[in-house]
N, C-alpha and C. Protein backbone atom coordinates (compact mmCIF):
# COMPACT_ATOMS: atom_id res chain seq x y z
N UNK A 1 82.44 128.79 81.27
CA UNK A 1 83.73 129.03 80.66
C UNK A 1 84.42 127.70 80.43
N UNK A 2 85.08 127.73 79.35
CA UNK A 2 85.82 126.41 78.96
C UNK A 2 87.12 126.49 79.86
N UNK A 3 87.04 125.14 80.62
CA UNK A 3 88.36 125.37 81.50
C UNK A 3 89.65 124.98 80.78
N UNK A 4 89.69 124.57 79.45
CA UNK A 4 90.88 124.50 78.45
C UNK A 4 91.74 125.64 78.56
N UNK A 5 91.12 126.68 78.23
CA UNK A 5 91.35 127.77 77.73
C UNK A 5 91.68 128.98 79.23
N UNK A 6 91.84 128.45 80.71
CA UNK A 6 91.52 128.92 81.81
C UNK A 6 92.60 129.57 82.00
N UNK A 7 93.58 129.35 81.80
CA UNK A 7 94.71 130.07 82.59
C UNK A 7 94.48 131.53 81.50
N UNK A 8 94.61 131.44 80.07
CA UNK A 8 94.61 132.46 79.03
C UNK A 8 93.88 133.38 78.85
N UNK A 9 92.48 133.07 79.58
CA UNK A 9 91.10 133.59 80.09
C UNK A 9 91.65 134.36 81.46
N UNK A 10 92.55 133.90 82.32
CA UNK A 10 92.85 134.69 83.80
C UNK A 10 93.84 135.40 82.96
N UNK A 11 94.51 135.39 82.46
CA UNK A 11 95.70 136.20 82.36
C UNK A 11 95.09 137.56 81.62
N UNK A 12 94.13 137.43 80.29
CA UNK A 12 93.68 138.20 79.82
C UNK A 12 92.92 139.20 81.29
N UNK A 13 92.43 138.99 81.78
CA UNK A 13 91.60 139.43 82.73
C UNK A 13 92.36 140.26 83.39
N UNK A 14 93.61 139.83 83.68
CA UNK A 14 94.31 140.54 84.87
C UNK A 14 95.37 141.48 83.76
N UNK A 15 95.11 141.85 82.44
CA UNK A 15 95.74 142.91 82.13
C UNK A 15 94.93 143.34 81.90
N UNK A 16 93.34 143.02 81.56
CA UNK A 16 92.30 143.79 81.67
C UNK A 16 91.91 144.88 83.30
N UNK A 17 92.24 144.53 84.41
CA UNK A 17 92.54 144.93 85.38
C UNK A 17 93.42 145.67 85.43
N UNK A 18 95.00 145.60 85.28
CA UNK A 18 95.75 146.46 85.00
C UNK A 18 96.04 147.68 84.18
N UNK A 19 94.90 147.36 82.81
CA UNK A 19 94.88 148.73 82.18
C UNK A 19 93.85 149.72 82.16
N UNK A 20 93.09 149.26 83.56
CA UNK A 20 91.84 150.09 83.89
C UNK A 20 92.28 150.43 85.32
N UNK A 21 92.97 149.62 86.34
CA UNK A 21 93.85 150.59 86.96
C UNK A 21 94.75 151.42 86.35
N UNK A 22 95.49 151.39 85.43
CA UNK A 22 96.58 152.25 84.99
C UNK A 22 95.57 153.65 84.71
N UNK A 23 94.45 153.22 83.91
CA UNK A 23 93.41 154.58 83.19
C UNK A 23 93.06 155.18 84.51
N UNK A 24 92.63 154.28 85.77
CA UNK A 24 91.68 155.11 86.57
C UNK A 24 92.43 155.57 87.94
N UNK A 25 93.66 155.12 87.88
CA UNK A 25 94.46 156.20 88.79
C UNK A 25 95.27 156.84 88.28
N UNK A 26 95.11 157.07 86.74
CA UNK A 26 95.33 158.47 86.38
C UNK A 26 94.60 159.75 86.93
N UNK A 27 93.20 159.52 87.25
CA UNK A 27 92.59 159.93 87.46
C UNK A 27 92.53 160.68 88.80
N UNK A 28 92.38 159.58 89.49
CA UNK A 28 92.23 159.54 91.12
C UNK A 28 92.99 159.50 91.91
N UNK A 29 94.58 159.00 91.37
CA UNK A 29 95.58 159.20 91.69
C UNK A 29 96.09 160.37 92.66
N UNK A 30 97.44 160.58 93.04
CA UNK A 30 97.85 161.69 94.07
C UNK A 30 97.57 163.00 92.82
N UNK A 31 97.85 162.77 91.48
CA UNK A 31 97.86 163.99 90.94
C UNK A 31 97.47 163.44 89.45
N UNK A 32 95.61 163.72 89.53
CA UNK A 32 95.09 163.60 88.77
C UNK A 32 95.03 164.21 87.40
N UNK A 33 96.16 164.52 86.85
CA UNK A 33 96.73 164.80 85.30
C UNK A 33 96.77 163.90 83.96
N UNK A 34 95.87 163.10 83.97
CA UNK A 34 96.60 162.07 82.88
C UNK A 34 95.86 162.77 81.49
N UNK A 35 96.96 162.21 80.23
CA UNK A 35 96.32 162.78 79.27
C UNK A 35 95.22 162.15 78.46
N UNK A 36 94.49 162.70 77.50
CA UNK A 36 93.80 162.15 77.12
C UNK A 36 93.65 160.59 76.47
N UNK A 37 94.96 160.66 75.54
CA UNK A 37 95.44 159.91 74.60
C UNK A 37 96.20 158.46 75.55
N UNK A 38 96.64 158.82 76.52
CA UNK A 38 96.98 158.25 77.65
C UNK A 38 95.91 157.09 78.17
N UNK A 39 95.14 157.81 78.11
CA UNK A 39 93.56 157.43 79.20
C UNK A 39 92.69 156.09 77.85
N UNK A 40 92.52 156.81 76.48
CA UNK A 40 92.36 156.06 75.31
C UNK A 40 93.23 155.28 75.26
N UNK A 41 94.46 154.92 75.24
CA UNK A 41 95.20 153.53 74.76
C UNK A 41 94.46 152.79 76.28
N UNK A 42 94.56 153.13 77.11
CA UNK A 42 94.45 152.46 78.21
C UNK A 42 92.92 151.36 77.46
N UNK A 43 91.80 151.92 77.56
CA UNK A 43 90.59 151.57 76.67
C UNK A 43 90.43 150.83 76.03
N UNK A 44 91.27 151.02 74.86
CA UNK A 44 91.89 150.19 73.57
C UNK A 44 92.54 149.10 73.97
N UNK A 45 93.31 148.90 74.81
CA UNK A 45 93.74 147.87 75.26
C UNK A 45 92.85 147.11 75.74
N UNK A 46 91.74 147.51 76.59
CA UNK A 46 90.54 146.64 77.32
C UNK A 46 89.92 145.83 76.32
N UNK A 47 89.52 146.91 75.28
CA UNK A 47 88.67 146.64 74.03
C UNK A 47 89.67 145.00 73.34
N UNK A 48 90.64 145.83 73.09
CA UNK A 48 91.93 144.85 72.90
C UNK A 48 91.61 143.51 73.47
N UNK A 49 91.61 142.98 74.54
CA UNK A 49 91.71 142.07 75.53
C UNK A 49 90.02 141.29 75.15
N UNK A 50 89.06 142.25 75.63
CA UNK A 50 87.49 141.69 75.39
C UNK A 50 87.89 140.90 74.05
N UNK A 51 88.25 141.54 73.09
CA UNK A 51 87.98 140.40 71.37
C UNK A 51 89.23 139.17 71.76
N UNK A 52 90.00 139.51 72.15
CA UNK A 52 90.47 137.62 72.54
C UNK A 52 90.00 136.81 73.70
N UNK A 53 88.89 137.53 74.27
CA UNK A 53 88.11 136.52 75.00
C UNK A 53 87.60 135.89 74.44
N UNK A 54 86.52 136.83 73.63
CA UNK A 54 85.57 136.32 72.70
C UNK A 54 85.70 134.65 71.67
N UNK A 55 86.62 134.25 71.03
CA UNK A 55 86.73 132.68 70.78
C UNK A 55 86.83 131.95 72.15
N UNK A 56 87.11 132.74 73.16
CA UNK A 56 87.46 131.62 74.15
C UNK A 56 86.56 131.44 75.13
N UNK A 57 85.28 132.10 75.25
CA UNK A 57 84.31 132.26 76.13
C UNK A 57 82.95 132.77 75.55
N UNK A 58 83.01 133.36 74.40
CA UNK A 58 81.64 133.53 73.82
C UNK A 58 81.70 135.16 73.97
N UNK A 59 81.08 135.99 73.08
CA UNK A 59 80.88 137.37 72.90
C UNK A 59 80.20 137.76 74.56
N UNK A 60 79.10 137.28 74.48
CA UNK A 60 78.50 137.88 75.41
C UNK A 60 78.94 137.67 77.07
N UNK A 61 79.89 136.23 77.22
CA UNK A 61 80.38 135.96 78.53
C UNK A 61 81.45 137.09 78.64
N UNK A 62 82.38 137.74 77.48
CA UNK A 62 83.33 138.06 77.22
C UNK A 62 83.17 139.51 78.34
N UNK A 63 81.87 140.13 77.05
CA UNK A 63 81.53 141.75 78.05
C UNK A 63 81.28 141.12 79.45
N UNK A 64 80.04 139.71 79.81
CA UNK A 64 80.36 140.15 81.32
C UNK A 64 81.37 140.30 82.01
N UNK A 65 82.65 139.42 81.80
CA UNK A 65 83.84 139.29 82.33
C UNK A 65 84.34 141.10 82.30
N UNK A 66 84.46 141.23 81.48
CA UNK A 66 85.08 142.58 81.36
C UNK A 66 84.53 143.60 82.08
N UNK A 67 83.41 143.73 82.04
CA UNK A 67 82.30 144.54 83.14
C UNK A 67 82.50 144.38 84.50
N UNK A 68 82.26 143.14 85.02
CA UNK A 68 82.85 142.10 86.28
C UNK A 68 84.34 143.04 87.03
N UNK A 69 84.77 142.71 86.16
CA UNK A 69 86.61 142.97 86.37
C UNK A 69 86.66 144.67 86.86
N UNK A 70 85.86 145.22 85.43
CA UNK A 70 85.84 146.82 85.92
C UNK A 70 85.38 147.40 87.10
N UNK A 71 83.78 147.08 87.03
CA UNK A 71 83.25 147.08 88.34
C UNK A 71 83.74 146.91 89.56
N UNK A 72 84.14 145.47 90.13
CA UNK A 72 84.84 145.18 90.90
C UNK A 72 86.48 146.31 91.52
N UNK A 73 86.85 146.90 90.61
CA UNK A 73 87.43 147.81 90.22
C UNK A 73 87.16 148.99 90.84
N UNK A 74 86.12 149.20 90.13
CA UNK A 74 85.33 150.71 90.68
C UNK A 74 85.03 150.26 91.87
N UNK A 75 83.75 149.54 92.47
CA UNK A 75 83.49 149.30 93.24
C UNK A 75 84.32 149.32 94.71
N UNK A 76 85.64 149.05 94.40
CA UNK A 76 87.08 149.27 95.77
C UNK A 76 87.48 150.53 95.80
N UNK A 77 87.97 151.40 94.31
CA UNK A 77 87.85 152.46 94.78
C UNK A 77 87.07 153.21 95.09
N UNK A 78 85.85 153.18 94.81
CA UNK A 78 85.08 154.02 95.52
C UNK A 78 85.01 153.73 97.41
N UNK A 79 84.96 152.63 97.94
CA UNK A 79 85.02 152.74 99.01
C UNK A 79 86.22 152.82 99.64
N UNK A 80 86.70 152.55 99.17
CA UNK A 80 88.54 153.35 99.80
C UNK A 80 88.32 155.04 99.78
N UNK A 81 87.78 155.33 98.87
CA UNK A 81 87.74 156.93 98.70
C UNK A 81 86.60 157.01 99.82
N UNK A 82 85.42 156.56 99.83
CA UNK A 82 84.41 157.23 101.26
C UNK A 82 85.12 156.09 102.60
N UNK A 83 85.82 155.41 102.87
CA UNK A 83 86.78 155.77 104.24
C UNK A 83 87.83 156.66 104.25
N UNK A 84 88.18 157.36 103.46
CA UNK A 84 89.09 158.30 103.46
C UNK A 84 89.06 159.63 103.92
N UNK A 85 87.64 160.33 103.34
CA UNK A 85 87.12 161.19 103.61
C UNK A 85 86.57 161.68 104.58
């Protein structure tokens, strides 16, 4: 990653984070209701975020980052959810 471009690269990331928490504790949340259209902008926004990585890190670093971020993501809630249980 070009460290020029580093802080703009974290920031993207961390609303990439934020709008996949916002989508996925709609979900999993205390009261898993969210709407559809709700759940899609959330998406769109990710999608959103991945194409201004892309000049700043390369297409393909772009999806890993974005994958990375999600995962990492999933990956906590799911184990928060099996100590819970």
């Amino acid at each position: 990653m070009n460290t020029e471009h580093g802080s703009e690269v974290a920031h993207l990331l961390a609303q990439i984070d934020m709008e996949y928490q916002a989508a996925s504790g709609s979900l999993t949340g205390y009261t898993p209701t969210a709407r559809h259209d709700y759940i899609t902008a959330r998406h769109r926004n990710i999608d959103a975020c991945r194409k201004q990585l892309i000049p700043l890190v390369g297409q393909s670093q772009a999806t890993e980052l974005v994958a990375a971020t999600i995962w990492t993501d999933f990956d906590a809630t799911q184990t928060s959810q099996t100590t819970k249980g």
